[in-house]
C-alpha atoms as a PDB file:
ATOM      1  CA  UNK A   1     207.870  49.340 118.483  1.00  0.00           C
ATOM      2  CA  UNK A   2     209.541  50.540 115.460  1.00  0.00           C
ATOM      3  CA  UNK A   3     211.217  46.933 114.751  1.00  0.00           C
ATOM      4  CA  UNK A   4     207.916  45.171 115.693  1.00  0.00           C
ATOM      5  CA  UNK A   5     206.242  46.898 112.790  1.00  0.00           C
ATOM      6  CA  UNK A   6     209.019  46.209 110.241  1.00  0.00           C
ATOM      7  CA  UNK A   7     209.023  42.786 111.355  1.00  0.00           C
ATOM      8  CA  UNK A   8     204.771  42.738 110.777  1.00  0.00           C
ATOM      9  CA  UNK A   9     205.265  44.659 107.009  1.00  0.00           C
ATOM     10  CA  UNK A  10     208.266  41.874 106.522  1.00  0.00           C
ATOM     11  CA  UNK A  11     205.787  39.133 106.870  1.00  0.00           C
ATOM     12  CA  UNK A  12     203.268  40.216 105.201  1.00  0.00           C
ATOM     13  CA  UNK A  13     205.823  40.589 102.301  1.00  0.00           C
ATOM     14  CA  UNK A  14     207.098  37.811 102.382  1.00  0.00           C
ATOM     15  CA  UNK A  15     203.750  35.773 101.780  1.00  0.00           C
ATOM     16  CA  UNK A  16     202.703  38.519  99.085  1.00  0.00           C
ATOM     17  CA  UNK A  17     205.678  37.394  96.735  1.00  0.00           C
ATOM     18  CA  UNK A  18     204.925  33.660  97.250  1.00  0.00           C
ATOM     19  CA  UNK A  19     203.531  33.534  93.826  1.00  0.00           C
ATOM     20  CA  UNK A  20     206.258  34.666  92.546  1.00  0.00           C
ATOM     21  CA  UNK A  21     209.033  32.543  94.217  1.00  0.00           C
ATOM     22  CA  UNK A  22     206.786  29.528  92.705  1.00  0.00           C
ATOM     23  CA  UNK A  23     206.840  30.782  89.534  1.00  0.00           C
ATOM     24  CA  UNK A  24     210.596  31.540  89.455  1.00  0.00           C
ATOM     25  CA  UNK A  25     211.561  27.869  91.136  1.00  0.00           C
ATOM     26  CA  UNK A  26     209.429  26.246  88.199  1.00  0.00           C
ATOM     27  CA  UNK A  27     211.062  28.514  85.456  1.00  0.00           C
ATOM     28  CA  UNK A  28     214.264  27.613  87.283  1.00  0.00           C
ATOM     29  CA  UNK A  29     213.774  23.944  86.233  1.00  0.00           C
ATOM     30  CA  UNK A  30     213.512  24.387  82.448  1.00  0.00           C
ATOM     31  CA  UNK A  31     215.712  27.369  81.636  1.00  0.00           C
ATOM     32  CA  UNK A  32     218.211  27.595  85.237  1.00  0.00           C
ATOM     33  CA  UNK A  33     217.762  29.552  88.380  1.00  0.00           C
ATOM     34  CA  UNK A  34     220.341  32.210  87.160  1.00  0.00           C
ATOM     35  CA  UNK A  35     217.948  33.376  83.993  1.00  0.00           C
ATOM     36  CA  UNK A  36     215.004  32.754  85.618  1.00  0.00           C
ATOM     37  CA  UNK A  37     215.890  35.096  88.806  1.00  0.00           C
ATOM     38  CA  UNK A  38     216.969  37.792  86.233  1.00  0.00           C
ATOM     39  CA  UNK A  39     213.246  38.025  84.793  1.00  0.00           C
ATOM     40  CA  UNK A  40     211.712  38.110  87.977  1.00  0.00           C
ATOM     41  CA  UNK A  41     214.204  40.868  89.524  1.00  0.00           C
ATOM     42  CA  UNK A  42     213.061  43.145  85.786  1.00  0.00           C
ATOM     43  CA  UNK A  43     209.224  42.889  87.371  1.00  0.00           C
ATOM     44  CA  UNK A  44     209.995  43.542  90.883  1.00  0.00           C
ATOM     45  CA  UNK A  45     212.425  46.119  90.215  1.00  0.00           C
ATOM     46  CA  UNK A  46     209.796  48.548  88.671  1.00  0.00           C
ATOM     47  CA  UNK A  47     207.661  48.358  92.399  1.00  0.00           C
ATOM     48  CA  UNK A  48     208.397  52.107  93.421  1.00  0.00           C
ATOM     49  CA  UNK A  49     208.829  53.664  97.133  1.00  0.00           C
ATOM     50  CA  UNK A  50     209.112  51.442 100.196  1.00  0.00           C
ATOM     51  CA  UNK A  51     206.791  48.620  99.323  1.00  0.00           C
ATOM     52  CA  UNK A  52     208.919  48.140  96.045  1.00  0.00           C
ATOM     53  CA  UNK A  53     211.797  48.076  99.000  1.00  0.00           C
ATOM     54  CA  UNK A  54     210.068  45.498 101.093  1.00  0.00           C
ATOM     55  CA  UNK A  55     208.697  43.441  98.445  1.00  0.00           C
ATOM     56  CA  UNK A  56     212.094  42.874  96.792  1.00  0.00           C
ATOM     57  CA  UNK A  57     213.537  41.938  99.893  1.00  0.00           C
ATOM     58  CA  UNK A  58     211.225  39.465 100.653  1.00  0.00           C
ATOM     59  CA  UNK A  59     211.798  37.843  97.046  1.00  0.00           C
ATOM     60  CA  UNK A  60     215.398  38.129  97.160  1.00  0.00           C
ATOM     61  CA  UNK A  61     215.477  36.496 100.697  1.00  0.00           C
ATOM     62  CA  UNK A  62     214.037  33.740  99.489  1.00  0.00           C
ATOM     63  CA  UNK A  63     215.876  33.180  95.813  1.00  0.00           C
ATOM     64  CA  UNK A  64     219.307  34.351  96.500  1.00  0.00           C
ATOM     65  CA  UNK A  65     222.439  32.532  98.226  1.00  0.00           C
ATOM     66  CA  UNK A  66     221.186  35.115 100.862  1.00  0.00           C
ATOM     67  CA  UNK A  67     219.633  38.569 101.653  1.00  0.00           C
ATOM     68  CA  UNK A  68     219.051  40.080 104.953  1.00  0.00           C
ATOM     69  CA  UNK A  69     216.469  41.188 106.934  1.00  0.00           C
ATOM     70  CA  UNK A  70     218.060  45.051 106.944  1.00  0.00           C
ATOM     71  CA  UNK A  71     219.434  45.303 103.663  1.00  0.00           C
ATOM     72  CA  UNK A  72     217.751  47.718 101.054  1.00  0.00           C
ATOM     73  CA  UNK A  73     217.673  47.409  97.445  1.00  0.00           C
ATOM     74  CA  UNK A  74     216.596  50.791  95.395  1.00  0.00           C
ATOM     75  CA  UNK A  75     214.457  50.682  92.405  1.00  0.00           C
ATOM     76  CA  UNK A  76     215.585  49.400  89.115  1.00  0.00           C
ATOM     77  CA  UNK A  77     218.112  47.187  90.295  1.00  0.00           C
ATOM     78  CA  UNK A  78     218.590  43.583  88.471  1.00  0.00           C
ATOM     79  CA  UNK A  79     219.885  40.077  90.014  1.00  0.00           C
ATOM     80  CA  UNK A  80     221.337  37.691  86.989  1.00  0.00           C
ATOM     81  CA  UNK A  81     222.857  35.182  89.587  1.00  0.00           C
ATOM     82  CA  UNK A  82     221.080  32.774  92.430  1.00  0.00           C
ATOM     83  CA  UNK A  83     224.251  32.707  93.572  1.00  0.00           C
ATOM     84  CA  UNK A  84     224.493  36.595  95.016  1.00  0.00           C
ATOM     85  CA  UNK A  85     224.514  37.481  98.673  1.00  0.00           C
ATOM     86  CA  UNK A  86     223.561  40.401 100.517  1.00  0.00           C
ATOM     87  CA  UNK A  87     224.280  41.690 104.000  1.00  0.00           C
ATOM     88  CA  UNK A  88     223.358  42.788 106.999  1.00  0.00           C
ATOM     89  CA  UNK A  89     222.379  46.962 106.686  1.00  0.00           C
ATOM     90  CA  UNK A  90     223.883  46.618 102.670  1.00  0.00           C
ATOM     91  CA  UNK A  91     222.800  49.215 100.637  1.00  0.00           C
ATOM     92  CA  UNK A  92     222.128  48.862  97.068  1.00  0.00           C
ATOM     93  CA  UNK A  93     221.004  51.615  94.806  1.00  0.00           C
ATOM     94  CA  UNK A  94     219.083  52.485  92.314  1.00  0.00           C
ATOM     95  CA  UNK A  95     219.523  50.882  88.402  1.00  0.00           C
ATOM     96  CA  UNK A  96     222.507  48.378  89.803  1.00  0.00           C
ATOM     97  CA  UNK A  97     223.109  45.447  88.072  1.00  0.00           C
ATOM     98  CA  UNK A  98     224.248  42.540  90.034  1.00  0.00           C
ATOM     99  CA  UNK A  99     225.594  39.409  89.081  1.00  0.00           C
ATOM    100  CA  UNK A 100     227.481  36.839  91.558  1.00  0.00           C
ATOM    101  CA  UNK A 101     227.926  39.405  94.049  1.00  0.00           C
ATOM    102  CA  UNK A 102     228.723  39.260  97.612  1.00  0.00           C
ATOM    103  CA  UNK A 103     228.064  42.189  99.304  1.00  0.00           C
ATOM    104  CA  UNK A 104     229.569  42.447 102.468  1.00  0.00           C
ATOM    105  CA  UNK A 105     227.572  44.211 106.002  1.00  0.00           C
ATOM    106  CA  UNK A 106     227.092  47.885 105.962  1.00  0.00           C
ATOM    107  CA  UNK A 107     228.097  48.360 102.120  1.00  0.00           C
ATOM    108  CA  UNK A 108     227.241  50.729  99.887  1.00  0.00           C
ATOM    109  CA  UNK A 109     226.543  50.538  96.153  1.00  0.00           C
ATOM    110  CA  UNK A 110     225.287  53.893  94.653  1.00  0.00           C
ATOM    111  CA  UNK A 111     223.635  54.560  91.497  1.00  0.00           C
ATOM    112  CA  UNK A 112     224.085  52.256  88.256  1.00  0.00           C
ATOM    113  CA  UNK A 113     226.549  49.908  89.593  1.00  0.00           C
ATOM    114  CA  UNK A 114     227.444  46.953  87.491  1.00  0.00           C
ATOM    115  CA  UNK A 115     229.002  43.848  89.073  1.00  0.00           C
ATOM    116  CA  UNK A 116     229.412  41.137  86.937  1.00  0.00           C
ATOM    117  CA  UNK A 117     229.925  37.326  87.465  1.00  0.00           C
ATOM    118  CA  UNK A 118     233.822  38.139  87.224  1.00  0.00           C
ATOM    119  CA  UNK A 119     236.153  39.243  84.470  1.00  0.00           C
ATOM    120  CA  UNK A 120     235.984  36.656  82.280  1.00  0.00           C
ATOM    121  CA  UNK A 121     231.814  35.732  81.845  1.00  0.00           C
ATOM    122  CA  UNK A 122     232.359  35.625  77.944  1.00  0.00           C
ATOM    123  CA  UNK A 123     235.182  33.103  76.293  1.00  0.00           C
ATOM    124  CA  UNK A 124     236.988  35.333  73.671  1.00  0.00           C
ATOM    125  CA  UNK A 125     239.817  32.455  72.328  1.00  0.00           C
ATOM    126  CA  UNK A 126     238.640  30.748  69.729  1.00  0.00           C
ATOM    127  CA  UNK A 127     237.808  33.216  66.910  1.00  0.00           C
ATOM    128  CA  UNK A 128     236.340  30.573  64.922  1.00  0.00           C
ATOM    129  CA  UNK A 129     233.177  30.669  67.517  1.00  0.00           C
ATOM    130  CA  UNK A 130     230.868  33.522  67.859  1.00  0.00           C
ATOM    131  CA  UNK A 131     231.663  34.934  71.444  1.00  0.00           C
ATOM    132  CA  UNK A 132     228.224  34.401  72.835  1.00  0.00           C
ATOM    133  CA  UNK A 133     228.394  30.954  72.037  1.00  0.00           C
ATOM    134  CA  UNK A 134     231.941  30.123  73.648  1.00  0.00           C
ATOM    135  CA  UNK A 135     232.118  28.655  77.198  1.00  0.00           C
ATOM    136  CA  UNK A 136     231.664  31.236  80.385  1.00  0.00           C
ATOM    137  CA  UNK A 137     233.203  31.452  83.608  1.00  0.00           C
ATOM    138  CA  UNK A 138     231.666  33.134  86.179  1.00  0.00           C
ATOM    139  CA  UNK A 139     233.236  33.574  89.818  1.00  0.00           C
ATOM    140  CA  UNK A 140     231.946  35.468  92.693  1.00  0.00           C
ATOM    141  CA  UNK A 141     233.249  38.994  93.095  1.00  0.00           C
ATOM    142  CA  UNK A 142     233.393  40.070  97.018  1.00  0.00           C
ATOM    143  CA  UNK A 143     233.090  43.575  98.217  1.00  0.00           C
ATOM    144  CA  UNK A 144     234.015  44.010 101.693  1.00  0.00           C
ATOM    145  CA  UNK A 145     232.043  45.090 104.692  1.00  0.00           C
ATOM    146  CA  UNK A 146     232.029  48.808 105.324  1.00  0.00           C
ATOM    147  CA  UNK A 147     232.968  49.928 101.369  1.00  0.00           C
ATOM    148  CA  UNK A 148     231.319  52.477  99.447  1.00  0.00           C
ATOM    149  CA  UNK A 149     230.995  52.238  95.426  1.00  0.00           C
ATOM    150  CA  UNK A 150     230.879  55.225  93.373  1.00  0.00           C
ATOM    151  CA  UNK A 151     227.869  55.383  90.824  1.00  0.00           C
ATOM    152  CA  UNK A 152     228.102  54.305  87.581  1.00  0.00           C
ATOM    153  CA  UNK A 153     231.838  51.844  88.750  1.00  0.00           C
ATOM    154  CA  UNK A 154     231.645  48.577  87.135  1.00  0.00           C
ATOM    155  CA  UNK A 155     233.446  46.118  89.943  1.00  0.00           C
ATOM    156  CA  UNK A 156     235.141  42.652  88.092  1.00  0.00           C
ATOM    157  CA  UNK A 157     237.280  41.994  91.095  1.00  0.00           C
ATOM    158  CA  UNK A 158     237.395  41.487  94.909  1.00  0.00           C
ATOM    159  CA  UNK A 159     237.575  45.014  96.684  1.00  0.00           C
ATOM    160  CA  UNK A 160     238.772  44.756 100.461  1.00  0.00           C
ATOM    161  CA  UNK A 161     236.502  46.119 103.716  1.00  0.00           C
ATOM    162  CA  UNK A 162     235.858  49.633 104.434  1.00  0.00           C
ATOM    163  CA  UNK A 163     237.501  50.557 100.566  1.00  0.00           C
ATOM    164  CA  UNK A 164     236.001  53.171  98.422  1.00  0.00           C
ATOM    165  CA  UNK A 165     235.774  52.841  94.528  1.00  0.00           C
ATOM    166  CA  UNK A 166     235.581  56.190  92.861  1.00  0.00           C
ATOM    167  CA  UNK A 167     232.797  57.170  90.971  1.00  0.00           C
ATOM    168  CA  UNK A 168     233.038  55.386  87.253  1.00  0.00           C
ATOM    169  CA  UNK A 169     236.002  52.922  88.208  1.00  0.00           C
ATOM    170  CA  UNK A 170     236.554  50.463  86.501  1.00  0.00           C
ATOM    171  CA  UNK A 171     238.200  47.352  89.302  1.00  0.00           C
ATOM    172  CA  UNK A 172     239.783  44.672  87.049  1.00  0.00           C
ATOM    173  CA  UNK A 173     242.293  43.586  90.272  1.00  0.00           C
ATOM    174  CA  UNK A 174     241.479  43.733  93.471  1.00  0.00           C
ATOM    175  CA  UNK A 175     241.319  46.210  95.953  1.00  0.00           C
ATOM    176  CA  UNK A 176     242.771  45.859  99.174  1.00  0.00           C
ATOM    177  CA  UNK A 177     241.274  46.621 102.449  1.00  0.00           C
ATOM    178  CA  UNK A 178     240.951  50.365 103.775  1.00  0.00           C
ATOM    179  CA  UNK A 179     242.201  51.771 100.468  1.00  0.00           C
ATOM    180  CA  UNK A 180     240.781  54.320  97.892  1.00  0.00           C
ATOM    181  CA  UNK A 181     240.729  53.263  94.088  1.00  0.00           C
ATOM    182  CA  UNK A 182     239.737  55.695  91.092  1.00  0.00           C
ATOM    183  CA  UNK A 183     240.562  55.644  87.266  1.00  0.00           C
ATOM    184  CA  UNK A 184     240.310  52.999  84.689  1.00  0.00           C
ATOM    185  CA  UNK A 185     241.644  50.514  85.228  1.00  0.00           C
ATOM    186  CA  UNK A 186     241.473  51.522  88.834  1.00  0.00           C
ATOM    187  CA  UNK A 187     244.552  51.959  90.827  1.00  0.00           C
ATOM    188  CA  UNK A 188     244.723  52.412  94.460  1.00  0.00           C
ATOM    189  CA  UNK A 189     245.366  56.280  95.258  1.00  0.00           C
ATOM    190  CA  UNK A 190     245.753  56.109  98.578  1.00  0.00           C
ATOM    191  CA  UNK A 191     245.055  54.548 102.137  1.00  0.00           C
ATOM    192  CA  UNK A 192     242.569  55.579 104.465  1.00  0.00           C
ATOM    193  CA  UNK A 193     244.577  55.280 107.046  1.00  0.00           C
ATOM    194  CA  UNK A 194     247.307  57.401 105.984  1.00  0.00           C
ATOM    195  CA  UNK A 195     247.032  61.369 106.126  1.00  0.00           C
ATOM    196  CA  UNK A 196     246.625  63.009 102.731  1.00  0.00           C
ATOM    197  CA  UNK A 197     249.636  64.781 101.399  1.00  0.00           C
ATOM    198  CA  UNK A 198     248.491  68.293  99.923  1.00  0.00           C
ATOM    199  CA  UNK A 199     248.521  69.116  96.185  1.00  0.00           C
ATOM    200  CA  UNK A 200     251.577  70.462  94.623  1.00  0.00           C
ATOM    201  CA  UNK A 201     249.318  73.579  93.909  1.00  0.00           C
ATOM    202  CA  UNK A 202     249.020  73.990  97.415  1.00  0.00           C
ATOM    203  CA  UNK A 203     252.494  73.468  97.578  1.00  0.00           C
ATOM    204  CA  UNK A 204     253.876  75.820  95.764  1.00  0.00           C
ATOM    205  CA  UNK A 205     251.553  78.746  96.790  1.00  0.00           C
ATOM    206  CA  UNK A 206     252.526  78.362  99.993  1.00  0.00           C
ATOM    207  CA  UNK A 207     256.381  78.719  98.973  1.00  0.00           C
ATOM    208  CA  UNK A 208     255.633  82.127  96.906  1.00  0.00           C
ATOM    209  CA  UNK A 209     256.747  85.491  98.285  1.00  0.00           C
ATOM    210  CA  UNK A 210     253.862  87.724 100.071  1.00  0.00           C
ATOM    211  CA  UNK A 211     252.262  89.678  96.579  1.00  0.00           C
ATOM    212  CA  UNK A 212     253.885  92.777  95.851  1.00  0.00           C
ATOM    213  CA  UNK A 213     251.204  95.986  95.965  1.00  0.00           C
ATOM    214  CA  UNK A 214     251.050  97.879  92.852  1.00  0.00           C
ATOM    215  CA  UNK A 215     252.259 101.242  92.787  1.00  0.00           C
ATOM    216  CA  UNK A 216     250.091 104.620  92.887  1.00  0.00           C
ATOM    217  CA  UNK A 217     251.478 107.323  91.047  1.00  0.00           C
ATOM    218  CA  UNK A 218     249.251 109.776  92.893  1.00  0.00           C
ATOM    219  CA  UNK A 219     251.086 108.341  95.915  1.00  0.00           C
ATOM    220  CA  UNK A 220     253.251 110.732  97.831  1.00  0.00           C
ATOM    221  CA  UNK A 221     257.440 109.320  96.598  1.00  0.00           C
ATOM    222  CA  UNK A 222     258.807 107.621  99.040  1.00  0.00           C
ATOM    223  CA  UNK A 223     262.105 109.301 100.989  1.00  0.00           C
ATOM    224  CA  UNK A 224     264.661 107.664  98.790  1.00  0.00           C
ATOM    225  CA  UNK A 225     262.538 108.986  95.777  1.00  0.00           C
ATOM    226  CA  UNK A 226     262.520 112.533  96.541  1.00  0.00           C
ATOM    227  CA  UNK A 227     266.051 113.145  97.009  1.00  0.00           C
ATOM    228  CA  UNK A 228     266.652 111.456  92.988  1.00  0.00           C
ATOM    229  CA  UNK A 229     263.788 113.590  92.069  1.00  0.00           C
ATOM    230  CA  UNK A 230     265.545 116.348  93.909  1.00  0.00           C
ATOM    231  CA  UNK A 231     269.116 115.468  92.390  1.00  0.00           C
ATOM    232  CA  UNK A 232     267.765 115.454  88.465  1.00  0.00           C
ATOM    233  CA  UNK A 233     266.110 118.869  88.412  1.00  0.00           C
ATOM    234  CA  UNK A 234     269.600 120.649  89.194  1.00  0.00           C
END
């Protein structure tokens, strides 16, 4: 029942941002579908709540390389390539900005994630040309099924299945598969699949002889104490 009626609100979504497909697929003619899907993801990205969910979507189903049925996109969040794709039960959060993406089943992508069209969307070599005027390349950057983003990481490379990016990462390499990445630039820390080695803290607590308990004066002396005590005041 539960499927029937997200299948129903789907539909009905879908035909409510028909005016808005048409108007993006003629503004795609004169300035390109890559500038003209950016200014229609800035209006539907304001729609708040779960019809803002639904309704972007439906758009993005039907501007994007591809979208699925299941995957959510959180408020705020901006598209500036046709070319993006988005699977199955993919989870995009709020205030991400998304280039030529291709987000892999069952990701996640929290807060104010940035991936760009690759490392390299602005030519920097001739310094007799203003940079926004010299030639761009723009590549798709994958992120596996199964990984989870930090918020606020800005991903320029590939990052492997079921990885995680630390919050605020920067990836300018990629990431293999089943590993976590942190720092900028990031570098892999470790693999999930490998136990955790604890801290050198830990460590060397652990090696420390038990704490010694502070001595009472009011105590009674010990044995060894009362015969010295007994020895000095002859």
């Amino acid at each position: 029942m539960r499927e029937a009626v997200k299948a129903v609100v789907h539909g009905v979504a879908w035909i409510a941002v028909t005016p808005s497909v048409i108007s993006w697929q003629l503004r795609a003619r004169l300035m390109g579908p890559d500038r003209a899907l950016e200014g229609s993801t800035q209006a539907w990205a304001l729609v708040p709540g779960l019809i803002g969910q639904y309704l972007r979507r439906a758009f993005l189903s039907r501007t994007l390389q591809a979208c699925a049925r299941t995957a959510t996109i959180e408020f705020g969040t901006i598209f500036s390539s046709a070319s993006a794709s988005i699977g199955d039960r993919a989870y995009v959060g709020p205030r991400c900005h998304l280039g030529w993406a291709v987000i892999g089943d069952n990701a996640l992508l929290a807060a104010g994630v940035h991936v760009p069209s690759g490392s390299k969307t602005h030519g920097i070599e001739d310094l007799t040309i203003a940079i926004r005027d010299q030639p761009t390349t723009k590549t798709p950057v994958r992120i596996g099924s199964g990984s989870w983003i930090g918020s606020a990481a800005i991903v320029m490379a590939d990052v492997g299945r079921d990885t995680v990016i630390a919050a605020g990462a920067v990836v300018t390499r990629p990431i293999p598969d089943l590993s976590i990445a942190a720092g900028v630039p990031a570098r892999v820390v470790r693999r999930r699949d490998e136990r955790p080695h604890p801290s050198p803290s830990l460590r060397t607590e652990s090696r420390r002889s038990p704490a010694r308990v502070p001595h009472d004066p009011r105590a009674a002396p010990a044995r060894g104490d009362r015969a010295r005590l007994a020895r000095s005041r002859r």
